[in-house]
C-alpha atoms as a PDB file:
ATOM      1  CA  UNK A   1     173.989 116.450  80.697  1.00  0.00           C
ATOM      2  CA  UNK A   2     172.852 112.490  81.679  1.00  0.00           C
ATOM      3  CA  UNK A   3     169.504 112.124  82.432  1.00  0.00           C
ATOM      4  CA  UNK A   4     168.330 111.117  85.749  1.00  0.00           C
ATOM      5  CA  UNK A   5     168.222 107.738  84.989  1.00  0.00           C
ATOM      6  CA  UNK A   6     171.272 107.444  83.570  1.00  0.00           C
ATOM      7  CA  UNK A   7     172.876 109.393  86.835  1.00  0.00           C
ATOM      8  CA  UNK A   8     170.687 107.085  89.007  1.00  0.00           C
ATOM      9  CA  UNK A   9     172.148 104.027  87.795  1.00  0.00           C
ATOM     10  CA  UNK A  10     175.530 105.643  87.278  1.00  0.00           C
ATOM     11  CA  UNK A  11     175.240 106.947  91.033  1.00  0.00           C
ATOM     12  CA  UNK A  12     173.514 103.606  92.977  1.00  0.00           C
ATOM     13  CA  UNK A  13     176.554 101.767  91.701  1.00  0.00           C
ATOM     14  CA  UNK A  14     179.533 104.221  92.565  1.00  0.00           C
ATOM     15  CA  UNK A  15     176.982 104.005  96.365  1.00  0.00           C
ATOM     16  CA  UNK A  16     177.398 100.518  96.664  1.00  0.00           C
ATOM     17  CA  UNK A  17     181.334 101.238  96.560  1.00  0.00           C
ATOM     18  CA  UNK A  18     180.790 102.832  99.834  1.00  0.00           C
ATOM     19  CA  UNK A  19     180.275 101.659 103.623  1.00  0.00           C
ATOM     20  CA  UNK A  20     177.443 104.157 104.035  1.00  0.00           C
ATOM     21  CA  UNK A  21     176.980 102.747 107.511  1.00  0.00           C
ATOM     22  CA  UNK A  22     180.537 103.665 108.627  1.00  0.00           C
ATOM     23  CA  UNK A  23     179.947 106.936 107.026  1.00  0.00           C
ATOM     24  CA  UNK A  24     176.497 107.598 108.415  1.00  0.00           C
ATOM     25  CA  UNK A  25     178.296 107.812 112.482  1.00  0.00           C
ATOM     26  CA  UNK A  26     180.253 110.772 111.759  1.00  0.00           C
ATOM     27  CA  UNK A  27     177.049 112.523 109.840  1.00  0.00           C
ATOM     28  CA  UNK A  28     174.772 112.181 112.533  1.00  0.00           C
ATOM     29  CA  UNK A  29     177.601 113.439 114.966  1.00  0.00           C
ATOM     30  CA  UNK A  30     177.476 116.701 112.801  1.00  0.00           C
ATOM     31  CA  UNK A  31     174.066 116.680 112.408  1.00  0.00           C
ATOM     32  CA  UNK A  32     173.235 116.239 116.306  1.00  0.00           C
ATOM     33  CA  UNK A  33     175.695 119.504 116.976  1.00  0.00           C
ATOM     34  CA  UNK A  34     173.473 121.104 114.151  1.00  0.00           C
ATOM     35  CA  UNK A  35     170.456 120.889 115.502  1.00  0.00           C
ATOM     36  CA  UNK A  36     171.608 121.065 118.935  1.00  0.00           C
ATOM     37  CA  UNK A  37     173.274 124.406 118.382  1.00  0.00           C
ATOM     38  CA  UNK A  38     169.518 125.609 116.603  1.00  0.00           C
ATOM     39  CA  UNK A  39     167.520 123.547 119.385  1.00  0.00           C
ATOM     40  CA  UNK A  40     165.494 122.097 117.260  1.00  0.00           C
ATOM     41  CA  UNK A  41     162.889 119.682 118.644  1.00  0.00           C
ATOM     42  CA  UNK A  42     160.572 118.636 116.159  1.00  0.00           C
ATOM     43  CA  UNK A  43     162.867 116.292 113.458  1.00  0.00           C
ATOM     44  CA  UNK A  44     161.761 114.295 110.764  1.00  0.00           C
ATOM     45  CA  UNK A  45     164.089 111.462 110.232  1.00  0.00           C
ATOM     46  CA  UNK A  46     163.479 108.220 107.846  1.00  0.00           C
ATOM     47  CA  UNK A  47     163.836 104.829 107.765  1.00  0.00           C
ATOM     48  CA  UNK A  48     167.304 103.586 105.653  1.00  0.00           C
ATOM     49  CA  UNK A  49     166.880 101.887 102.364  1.00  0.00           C
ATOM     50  CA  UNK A  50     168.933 100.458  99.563  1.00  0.00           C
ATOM     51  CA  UNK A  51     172.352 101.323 101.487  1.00  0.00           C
ATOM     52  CA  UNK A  52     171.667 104.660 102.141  1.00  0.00           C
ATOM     53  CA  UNK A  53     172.840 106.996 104.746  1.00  0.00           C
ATOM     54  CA  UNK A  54     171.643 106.107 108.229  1.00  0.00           C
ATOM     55  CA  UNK A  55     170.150 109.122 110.102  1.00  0.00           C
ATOM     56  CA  UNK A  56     169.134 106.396 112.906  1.00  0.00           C
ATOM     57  CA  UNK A  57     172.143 107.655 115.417  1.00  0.00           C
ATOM     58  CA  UNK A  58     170.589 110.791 115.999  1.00  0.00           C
ATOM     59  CA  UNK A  59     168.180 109.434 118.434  1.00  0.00           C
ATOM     60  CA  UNK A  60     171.085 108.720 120.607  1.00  0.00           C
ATOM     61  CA  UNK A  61     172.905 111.163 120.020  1.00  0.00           C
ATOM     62  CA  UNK A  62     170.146 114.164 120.093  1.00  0.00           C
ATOM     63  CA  UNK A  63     168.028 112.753 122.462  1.00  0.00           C
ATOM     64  CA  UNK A  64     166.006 116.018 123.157  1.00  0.00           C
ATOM     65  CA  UNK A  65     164.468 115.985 119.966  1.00  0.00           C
ATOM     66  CA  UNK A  66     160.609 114.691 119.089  1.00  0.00           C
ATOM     67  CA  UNK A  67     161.253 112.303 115.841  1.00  0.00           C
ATOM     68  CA  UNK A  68     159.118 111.219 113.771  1.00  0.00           C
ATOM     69  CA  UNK A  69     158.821 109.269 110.186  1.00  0.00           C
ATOM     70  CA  UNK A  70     157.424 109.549 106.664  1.00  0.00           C
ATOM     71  CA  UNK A  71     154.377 107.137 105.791  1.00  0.00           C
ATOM     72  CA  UNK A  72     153.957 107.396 101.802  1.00  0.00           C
ATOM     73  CA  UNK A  73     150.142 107.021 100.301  1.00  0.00           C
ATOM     74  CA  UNK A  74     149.578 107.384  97.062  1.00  0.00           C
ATOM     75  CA  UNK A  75     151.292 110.529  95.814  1.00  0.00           C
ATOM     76  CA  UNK A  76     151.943 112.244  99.145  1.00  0.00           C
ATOM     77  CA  UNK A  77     153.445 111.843 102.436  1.00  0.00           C
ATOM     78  CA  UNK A  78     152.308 112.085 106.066  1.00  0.00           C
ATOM     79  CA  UNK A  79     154.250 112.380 109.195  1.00  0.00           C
ATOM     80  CA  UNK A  80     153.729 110.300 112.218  1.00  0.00           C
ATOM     81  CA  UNK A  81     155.368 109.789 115.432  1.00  0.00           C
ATOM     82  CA  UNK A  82     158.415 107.718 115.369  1.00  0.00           C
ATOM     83  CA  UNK A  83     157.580 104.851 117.364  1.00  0.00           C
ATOM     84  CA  UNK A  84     154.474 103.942 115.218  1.00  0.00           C
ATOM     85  CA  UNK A  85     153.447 100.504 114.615  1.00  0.00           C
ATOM     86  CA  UNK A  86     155.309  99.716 110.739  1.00  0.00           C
ATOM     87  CA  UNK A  87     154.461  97.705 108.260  1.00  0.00           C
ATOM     88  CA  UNK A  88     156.242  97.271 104.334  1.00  0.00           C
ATOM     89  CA  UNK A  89     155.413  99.257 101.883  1.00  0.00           C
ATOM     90  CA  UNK A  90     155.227  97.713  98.653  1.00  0.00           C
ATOM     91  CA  UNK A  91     158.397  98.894  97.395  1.00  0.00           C
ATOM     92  CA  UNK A  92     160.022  97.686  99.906  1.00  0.00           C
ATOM     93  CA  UNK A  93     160.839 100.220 102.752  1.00  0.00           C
ATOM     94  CA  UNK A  94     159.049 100.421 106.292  1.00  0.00           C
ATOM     95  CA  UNK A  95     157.168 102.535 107.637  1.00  0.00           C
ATOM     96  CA  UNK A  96     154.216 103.869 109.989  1.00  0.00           C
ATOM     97  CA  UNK A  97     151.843 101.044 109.270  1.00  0.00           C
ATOM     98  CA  UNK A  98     148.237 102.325 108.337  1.00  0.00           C
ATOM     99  CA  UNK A  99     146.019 104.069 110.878  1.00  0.00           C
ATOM    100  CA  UNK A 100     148.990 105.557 112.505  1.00  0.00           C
ATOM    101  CA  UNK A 101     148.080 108.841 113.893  1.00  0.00           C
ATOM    102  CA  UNK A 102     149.616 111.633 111.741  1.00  0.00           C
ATOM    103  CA  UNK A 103     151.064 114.506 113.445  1.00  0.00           C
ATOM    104  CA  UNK A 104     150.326 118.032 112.620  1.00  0.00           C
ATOM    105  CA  UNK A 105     153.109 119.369 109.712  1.00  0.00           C
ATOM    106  CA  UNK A 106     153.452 122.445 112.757  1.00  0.00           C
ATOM    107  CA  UNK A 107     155.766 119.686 114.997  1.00  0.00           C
ATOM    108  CA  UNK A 108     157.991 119.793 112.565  1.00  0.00           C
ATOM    109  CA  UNK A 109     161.497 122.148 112.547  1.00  0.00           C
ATOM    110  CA  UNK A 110     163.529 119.879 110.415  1.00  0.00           C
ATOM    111  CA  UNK A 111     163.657 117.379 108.239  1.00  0.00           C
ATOM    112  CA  UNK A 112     166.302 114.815 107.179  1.00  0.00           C
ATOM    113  CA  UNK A 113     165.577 114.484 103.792  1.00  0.00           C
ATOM    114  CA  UNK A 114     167.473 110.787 101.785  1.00  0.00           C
ATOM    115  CA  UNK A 115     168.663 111.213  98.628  1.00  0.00           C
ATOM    116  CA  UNK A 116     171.006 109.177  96.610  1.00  0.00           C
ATOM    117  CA  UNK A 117     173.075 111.989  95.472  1.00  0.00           C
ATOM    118  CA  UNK A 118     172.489 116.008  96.010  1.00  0.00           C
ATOM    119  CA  UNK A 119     173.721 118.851  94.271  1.00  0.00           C
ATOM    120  CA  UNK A 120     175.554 121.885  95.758  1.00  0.00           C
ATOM    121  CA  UNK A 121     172.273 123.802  95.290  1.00  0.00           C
ATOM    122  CA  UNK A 122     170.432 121.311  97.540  1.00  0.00           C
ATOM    123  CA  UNK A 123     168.909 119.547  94.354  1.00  0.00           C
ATOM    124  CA  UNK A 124     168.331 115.707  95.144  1.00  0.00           C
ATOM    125  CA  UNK A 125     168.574 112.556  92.841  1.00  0.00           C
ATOM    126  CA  UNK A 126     166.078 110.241  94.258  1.00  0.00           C
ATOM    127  CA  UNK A 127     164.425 107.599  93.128  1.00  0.00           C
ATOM    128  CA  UNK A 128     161.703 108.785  90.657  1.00  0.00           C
ATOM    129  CA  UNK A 129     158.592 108.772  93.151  1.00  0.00           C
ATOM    130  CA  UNK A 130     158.814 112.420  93.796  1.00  0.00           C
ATOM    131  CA  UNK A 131     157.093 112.194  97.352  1.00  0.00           C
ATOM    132  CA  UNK A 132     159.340 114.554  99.167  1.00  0.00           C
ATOM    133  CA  UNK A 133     159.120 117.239  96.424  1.00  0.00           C
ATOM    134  CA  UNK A 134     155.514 117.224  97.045  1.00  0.00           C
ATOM    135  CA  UNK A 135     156.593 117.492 100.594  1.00  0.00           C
ATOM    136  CA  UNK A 136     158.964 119.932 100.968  1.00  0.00           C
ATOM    137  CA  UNK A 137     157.063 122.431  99.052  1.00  0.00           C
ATOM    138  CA  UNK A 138     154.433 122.790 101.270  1.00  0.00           C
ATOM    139  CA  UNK A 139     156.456 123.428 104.487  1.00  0.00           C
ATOM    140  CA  UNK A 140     156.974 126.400 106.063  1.00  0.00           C
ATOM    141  CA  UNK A 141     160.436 128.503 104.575  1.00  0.00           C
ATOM    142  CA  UNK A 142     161.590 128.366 108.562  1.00  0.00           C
ATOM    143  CA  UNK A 143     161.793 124.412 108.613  1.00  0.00           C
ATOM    144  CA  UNK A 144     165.420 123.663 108.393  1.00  0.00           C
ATOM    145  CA  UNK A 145     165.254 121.157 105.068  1.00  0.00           C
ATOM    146  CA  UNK A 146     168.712 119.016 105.030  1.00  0.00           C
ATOM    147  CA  UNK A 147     169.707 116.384 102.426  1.00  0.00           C
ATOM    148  CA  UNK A 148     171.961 113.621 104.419  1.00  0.00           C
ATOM    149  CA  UNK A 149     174.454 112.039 102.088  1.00  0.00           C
ATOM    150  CA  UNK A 150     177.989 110.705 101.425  1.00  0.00           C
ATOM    151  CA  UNK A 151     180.482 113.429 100.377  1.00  0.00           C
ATOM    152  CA  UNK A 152     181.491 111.260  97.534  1.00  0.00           C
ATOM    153  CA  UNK A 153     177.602 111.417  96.078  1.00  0.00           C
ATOM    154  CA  UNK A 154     177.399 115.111  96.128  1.00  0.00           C
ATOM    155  CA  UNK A 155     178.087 116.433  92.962  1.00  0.00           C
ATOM    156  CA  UNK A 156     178.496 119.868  91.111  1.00  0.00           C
ATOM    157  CA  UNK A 157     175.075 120.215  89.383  1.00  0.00           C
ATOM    158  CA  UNK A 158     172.370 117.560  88.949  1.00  0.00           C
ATOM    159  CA  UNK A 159     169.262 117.622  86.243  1.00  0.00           C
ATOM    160  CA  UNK A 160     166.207 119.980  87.718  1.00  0.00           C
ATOM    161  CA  UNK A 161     163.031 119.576  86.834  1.00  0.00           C
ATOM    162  CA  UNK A 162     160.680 122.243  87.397  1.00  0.00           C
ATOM    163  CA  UNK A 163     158.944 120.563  90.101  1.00  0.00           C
ATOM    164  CA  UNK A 164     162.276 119.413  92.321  1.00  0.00           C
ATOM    165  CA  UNK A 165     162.871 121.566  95.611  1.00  0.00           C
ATOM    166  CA  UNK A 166     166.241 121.842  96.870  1.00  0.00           C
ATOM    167  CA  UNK A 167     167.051 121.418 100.318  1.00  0.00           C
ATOM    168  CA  UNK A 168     168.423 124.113 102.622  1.00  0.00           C
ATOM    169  CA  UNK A 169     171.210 122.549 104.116  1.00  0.00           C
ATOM    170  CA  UNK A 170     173.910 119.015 103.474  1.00  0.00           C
ATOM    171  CA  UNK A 171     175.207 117.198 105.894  1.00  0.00           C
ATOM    172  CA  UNK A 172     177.594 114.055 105.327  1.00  0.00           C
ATOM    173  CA  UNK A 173     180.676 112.635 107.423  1.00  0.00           C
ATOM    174  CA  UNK A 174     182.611 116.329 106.525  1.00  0.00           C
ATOM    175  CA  UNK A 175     180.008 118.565 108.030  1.00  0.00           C
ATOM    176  CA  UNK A 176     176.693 120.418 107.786  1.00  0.00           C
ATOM    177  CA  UNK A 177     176.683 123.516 105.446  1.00  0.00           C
ATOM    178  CA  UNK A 178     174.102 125.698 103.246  1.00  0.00           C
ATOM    179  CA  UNK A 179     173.145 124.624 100.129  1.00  0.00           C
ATOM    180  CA  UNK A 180     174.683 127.124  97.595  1.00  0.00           C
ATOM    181  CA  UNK A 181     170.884 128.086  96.221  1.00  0.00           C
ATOM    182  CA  UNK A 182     170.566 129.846  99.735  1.00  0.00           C
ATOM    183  CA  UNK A 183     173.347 132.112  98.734  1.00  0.00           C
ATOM    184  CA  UNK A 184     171.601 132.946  94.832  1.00  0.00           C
ATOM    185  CA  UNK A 185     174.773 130.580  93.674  1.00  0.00           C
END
């Protein structure tokens, strides 16, 4: 099997082959009907980078919902209300600019979780950092955990470490469904 690296460069290129903004209207369609149909309220979204998938429309399209955003300090994320004052991080993205009032992790029923390719299990290649491992692991099992990406960039099994949490659920322009490690596959 490739390393992560090696997938992450194979991956970002075979991404840039893609309009992930075309692609990103039908995903949040599916996505709003997902957590409409659940009525969840509490969603953590995040800010596109680097081309990927946009889960921006689902403020217009799920209006109900409470969003908020990832700020990332150090080694570990908080979450803050989505219409926080933002500011660059250094690696480039945006987000809730510093002294931002974090919200309590209890707001939170889902979260949309980037990735720049997932496995059927809900594995995600990111980038290296490894803050939404740290994350995820510490919610509670009845947050609904879903890994928005391209069909095209999920793939049949990706390298695990033992530190890498899977998400519960895909979504991309085809749909929303369970990630197979739900199902002990």
């Amino acid at each position: 099997m490739k390393t992560k690296e090696q997938l992450r460069r194979e991956l970002l290129r075979a991404r840039n082959k893609l309009n992930t903004g075309e692609l990103s209207e039908p995903a949040c369609r599916e996505l709003a009907q997902f957590l409409r149909q659940r009525r969840t309220r509490g969603v953590m979204i995040y800010l596109p980078f680097r081309g990927e998938m946009s889960p921006l429309g689902l403020l217009e399209l799920y209006p109900e919902a409470e969003y908020y955003l990832p700020r990332v300090q150090r080694d570990f994320m908080t979450v803050h209300p989505f219409d926080s004052p933002r500011e660059r991080h250094p690696l480039g993205f945006e987000q809730p600019a510093a002294g931002s009032l974090p919200v309590g992790e209890e707001s939170i029923e889902a979260v949309v979780v980037p990735g720049l390719a997932f496995d059927r299990a809900g594995y995600r290649l990111g980038y290296g950092g490894g803050y939404y491992d740290h994350f995820l692991v510490e919610l509670p099992p009845d947050v609904f955990t879903i890994g928005l990406v391209p069909s095209d960039l999920i793939v049949d099994k990706l390298p695990r470490d033992p530190w890498d949490v899977p998400v519960g659920w895909l979504a991309s322009e085809r749909g929303v469904w369970p990630a197979s490690h739900q199902n002990g596959l």
